[in-house]
N, C-alpha and C. Protein backbone atom coordinates (compact mmCIF):
# COMPACT_ATOMS: atom_id res chain seq x y z
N UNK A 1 21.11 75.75 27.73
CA UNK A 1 21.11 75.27 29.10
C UNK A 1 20.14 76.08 29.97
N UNK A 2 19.67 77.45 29.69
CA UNK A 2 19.14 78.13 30.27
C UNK A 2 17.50 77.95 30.06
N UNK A 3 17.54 77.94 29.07
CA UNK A 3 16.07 76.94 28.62
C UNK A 3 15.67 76.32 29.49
N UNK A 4 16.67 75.12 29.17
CA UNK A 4 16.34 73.67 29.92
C UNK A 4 16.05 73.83 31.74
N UNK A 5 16.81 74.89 32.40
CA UNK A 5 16.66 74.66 33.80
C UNK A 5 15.09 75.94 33.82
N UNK A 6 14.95 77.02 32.68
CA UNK A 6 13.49 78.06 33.21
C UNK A 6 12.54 76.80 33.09
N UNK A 7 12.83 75.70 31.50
CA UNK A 7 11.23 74.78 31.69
C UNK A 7 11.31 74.09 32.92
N UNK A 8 12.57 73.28 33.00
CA UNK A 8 12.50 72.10 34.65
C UNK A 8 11.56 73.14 36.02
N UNK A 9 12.27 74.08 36.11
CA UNK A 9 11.12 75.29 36.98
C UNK A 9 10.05 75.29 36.66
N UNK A 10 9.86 75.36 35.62
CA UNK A 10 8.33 76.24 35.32
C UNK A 10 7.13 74.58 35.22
N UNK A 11 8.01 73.55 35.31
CA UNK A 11 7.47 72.00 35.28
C UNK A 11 7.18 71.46 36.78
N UNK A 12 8.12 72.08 37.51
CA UNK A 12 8.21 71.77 38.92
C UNK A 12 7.44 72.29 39.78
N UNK A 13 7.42 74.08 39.48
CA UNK A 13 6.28 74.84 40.53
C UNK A 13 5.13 74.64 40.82
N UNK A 14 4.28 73.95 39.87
CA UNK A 14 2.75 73.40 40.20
C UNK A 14 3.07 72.12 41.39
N UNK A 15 3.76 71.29 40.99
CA UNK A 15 4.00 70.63 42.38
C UNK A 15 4.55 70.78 43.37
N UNK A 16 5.18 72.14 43.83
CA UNK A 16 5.69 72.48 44.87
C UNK A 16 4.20 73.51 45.29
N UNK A 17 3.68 73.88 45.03
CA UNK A 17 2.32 74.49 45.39
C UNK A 17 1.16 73.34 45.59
N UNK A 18 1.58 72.29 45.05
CA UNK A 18 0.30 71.60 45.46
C UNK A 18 1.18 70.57 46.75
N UNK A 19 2.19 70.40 46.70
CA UNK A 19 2.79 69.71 48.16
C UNK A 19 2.74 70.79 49.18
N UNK A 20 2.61 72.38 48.93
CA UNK A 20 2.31 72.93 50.08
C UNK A 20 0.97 73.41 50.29
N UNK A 21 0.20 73.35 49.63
CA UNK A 21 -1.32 73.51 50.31
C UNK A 21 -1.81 72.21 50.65
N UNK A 22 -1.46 70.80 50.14
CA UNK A 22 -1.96 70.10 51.08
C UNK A 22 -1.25 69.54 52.09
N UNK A 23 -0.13 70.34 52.68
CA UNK A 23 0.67 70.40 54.09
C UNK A 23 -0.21 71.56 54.88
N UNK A 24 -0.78 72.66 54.18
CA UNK A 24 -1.28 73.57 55.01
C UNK A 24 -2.40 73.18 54.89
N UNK A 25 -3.26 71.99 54.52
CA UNK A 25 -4.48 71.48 54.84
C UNK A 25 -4.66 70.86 55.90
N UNK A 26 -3.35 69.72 56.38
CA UNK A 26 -2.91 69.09 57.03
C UNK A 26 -3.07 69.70 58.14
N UNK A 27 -2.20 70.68 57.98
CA UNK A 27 -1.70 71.46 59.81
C UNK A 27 -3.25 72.11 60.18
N UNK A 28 -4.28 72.62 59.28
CA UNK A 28 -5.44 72.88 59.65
C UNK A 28 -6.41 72.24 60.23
N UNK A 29 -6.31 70.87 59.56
CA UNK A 29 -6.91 69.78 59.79
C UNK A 29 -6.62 69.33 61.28
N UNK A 30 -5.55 69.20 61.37
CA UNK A 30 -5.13 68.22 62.98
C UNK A 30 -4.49 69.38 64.06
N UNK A 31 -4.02 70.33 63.76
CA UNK A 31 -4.05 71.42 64.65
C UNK A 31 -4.63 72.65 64.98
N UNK A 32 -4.57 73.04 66.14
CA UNK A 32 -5.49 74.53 66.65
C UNK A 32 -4.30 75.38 66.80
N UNK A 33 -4.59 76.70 66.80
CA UNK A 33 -3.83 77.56 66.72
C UNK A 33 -4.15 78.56 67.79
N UNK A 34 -3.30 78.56 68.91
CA UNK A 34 -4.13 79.97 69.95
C UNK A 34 -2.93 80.86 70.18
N UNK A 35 -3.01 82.08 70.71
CA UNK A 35 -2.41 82.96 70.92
C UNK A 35 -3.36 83.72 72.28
N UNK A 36 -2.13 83.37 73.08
CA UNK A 36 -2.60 84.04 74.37
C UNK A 36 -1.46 85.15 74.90
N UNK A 37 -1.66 85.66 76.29
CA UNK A 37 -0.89 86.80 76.34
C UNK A 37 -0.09 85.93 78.35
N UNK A 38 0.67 85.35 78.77
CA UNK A 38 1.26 84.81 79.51
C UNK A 38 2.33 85.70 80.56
N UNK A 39 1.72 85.81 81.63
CA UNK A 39 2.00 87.20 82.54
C UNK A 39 2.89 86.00 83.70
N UNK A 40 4.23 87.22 83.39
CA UNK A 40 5.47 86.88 84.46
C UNK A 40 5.19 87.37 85.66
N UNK A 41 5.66 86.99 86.38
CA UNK A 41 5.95 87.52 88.03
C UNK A 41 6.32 88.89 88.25
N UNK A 42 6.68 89.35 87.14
CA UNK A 42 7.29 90.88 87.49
C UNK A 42 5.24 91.69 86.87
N UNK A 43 4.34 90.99 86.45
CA UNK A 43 3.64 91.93 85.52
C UNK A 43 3.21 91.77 84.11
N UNK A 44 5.02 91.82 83.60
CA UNK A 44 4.57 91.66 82.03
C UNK A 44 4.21 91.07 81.15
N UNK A 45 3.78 90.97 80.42
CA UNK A 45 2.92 90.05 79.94
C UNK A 45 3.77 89.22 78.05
N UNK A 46 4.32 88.12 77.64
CA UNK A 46 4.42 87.69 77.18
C UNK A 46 3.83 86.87 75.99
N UNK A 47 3.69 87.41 74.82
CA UNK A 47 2.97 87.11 73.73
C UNK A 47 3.37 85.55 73.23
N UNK A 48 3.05 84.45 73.19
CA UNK A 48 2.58 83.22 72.46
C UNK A 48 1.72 82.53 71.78
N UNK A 49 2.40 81.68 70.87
CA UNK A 49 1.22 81.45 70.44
C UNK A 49 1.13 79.73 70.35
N UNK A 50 0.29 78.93 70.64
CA UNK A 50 0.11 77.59 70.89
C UNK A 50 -0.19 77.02 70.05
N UNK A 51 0.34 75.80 69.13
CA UNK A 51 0.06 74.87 68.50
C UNK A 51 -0.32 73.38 68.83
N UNK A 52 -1.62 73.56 69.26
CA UNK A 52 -1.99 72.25 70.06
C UNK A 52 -2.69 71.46 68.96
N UNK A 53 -1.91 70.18 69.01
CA UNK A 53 -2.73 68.63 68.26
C UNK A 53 -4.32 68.69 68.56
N UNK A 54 -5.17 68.48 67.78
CA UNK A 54 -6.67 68.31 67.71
C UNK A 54 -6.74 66.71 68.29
N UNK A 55 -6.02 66.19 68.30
CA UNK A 55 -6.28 64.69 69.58
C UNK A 55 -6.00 64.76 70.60
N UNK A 56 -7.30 64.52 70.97
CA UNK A 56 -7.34 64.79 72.69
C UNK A 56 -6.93 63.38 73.55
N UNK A 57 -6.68 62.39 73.03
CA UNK A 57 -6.83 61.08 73.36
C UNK A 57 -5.91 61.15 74.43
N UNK A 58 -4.60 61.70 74.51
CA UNK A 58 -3.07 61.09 75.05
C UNK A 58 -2.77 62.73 75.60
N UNK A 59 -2.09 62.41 75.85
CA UNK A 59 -0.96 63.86 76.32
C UNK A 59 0.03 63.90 75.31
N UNK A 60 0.61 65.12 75.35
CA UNK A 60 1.69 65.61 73.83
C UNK A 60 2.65 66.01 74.70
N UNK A 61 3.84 65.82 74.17
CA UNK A 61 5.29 66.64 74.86
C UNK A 61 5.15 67.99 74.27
N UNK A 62 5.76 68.62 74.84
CA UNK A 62 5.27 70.09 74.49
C UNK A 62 7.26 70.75 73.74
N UNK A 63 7.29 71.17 72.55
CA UNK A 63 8.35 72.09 72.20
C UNK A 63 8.61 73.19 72.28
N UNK A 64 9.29 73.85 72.84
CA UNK A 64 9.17 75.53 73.09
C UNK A 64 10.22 76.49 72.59
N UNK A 65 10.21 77.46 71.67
CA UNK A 65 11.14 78.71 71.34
C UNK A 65 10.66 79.58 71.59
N UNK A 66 11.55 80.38 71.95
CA UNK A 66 10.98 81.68 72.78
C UNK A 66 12.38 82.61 71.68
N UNK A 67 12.19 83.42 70.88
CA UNK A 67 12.78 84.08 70.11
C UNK A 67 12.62 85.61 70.27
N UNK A 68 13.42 86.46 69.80
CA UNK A 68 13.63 87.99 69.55
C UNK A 68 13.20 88.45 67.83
N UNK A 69 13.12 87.41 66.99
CA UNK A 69 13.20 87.69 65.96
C UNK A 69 11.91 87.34 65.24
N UNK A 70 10.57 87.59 66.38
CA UNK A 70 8.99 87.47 65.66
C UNK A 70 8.54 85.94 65.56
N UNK A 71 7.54 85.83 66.04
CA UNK A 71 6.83 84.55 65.84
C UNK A 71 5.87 84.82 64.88
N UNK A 72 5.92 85.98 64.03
CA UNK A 72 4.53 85.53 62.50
C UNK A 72 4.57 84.53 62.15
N UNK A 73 3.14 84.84 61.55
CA UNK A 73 2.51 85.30 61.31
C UNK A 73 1.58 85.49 62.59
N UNK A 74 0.71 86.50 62.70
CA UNK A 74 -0.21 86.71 64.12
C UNK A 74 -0.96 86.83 63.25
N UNK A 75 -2.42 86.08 64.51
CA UNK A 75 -3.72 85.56 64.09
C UNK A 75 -3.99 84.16 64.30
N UNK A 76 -5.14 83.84 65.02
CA UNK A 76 -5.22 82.55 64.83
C UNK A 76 -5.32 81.54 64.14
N UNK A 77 -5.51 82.15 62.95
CA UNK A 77 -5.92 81.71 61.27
C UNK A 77 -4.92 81.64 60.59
N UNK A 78 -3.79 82.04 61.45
CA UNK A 78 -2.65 82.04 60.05
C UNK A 78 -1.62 80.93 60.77
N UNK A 79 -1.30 80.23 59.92
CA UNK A 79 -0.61 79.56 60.42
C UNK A 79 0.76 79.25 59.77
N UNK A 80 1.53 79.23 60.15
CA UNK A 80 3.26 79.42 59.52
C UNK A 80 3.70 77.89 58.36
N UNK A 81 4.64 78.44 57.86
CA UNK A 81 4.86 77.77 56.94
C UNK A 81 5.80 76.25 57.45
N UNK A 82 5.20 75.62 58.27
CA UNK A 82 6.40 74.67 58.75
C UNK A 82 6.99 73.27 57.94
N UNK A 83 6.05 73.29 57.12
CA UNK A 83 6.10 71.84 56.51
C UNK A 83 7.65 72.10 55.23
N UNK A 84 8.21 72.99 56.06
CA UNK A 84 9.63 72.82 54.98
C UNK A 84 10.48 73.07 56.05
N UNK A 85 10.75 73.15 57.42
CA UNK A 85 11.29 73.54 58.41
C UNK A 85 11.58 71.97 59.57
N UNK A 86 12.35 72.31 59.90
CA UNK A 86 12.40 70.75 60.93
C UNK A 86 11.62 71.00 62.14
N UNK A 87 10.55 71.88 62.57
CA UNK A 87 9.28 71.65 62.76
C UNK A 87 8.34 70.52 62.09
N UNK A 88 8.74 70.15 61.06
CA UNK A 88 7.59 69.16 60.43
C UNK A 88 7.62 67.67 61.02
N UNK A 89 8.47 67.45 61.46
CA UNK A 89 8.81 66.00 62.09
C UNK A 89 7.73 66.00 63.23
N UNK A 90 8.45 67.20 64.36
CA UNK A 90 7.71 67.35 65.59
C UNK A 90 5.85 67.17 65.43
N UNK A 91 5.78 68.05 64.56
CA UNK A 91 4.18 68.50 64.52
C UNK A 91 3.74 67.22 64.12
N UNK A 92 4.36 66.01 62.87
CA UNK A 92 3.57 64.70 63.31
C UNK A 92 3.55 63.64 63.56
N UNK A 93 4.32 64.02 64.64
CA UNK A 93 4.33 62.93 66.12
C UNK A 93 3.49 63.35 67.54
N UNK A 94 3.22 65.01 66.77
CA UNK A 94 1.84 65.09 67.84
C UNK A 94 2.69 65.66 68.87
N UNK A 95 3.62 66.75 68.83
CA UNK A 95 4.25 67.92 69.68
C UNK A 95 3.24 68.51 69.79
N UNK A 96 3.11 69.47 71.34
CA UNK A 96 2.64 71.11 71.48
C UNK A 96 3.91 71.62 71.25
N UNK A 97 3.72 72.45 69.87
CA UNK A 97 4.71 73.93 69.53
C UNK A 97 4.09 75.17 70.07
N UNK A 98 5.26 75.69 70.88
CA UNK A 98 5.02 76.78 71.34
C UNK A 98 6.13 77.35 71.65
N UNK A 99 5.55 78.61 70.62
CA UNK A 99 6.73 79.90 70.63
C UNK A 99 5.90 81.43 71.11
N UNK A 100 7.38 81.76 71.64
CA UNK A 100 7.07 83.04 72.09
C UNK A 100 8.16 84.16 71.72
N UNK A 101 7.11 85.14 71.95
CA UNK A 101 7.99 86.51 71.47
C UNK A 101 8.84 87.18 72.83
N UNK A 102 10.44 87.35 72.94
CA UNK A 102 10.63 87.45 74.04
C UNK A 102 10.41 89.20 74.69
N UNK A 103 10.19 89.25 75.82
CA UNK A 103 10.06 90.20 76.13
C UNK A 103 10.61 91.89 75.54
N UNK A 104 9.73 92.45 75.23
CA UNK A 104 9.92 93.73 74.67
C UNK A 104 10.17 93.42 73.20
N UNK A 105 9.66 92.47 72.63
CA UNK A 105 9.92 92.61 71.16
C UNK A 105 8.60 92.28 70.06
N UNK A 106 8.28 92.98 69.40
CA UNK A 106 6.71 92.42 68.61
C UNK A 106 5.85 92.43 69.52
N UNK A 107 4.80 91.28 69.81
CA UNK A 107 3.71 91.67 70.19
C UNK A 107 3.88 91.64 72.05
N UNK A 108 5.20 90.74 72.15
CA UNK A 108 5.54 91.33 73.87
C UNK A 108 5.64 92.70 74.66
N UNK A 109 5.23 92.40 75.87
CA UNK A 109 5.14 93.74 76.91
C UNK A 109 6.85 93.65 77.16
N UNK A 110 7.22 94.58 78.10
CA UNK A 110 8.34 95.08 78.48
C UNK A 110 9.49 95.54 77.56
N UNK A 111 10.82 95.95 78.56
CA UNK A 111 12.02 96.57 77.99
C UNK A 111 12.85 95.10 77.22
N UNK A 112 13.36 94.88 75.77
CA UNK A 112 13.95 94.01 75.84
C UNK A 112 15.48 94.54 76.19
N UNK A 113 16.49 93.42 76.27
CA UNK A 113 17.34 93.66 76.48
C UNK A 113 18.04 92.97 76.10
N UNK A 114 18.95 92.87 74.65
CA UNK A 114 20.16 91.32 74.59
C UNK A 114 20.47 90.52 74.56
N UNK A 115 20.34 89.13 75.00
CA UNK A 115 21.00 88.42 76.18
C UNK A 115 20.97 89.19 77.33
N UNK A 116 19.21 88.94 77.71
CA UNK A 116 19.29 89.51 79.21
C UNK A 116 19.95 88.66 80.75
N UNK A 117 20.77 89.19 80.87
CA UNK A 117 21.52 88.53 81.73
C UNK A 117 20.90 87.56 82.81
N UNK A 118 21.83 86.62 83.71
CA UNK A 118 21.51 85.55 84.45
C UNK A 118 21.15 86.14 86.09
N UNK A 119 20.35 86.64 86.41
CA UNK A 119 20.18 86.55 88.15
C UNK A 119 20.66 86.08 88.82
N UNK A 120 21.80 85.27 89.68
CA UNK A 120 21.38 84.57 90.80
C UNK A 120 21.03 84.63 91.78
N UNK A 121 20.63 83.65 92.66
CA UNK A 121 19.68 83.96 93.81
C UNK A 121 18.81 85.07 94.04
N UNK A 122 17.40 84.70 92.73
CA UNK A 122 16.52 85.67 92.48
C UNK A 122 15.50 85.74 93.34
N UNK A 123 15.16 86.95 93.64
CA UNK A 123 14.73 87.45 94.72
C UNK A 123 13.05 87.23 94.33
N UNK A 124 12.58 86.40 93.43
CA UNK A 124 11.16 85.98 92.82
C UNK A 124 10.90 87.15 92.54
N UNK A 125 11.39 88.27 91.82
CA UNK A 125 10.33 89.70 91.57
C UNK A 125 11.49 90.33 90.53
N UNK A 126 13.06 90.03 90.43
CA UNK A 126 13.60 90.41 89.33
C UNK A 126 13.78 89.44 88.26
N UNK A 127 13.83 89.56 86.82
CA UNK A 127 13.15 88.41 85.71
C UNK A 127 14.73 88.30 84.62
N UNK A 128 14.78 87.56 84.55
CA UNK A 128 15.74 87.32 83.68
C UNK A 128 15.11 86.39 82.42
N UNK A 129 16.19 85.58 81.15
CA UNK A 129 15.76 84.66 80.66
C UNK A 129 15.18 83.04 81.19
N UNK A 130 15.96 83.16 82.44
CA UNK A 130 15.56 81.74 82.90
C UNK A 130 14.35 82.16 83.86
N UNK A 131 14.17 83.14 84.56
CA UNK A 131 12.67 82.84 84.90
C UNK A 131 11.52 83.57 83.78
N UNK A 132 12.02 84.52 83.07
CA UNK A 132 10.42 84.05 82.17
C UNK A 132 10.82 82.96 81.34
N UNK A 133 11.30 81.85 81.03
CA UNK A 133 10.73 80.56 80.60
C UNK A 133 10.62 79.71 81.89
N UNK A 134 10.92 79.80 82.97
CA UNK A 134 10.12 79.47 83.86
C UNK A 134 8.71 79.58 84.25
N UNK A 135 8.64 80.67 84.16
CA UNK A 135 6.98 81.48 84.47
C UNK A 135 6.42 80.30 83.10
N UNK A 136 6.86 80.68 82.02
CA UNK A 136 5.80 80.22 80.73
C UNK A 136 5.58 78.84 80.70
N UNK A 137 6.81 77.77 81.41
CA UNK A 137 6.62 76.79 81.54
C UNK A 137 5.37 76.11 82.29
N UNK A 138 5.72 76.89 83.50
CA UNK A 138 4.75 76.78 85.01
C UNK A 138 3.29 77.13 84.50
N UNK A 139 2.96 78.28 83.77
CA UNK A 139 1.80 78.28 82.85
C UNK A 139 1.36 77.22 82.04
N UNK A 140 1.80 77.26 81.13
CA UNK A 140 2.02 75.37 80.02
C UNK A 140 1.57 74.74 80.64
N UNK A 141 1.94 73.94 81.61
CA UNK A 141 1.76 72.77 82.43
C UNK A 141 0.03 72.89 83.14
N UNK A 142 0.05 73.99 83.76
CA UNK A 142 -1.37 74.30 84.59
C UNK A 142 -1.97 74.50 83.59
């Protein structure tokens, strides 16, 4: 039995390498990859990186994660493994993906903090989670 499932593997892996390089041909082909640096109201500056559709024809809805736990690969050349992730739907129907690193973590500026807590009635100069994805939004858009 052990046989039988190392050959079914060892029969299968050439086509799981060739369904993923021509998914990562794909995402090369029809998308750009940028990484910019997106400055909050307080200063700091917020690491993302943009996955914009190469058709310029229409406007794209834009998807956004903003995570603690790294947006690698960094570089504009590298581009992540999505075509096994439920990212793959989005990307072709022609989403802007865009993730970011949240404050103070990887290639972000500032202190992180937790679940940085909720402000209310913010005084426009102290930053919580809801205004830096505010700020990044308000960026996005312009």
């Amino acid at each position: 039995m052990n046989k039988f499932l190392l050959g079914l593997f060892l029969f299968l892996l050439p086509c799981v390498a060739v369904a993923t390089t021509a998914d990562s041909v794909w995402m090369a082909q029809n998308y750009t990859k940028k990484e910019v640096y997106i400055k909050m109201r307080d200063g700091v500056r917020l690491f993302t990186a943009i996955y914009a559709p190469n058709d310029k024809s229409k406007k794209h809805p834009i998807l956004m994660n903003r995570t603690p736990y790294s947006i690698a690969p960094y570089g504009e050349n590298a581009f992540k493994r999505y075509w096994n992730t439920h990212y793959l739907q989005y990307f072709k129907r022609g989403y802007i993906i865009v993730l970011q690193d949240v404050r103070g973590r990887y290639m972000s500026e500032g202190q992180f903090v937790d679940v940085r807590p909720f402000v209310p009635n913010n005084d426009r100069v102290t930053t919580d989670e809801a205004t830096d994805t505010y700020d990044t939004i308000d960026w996005l858009v312009k």
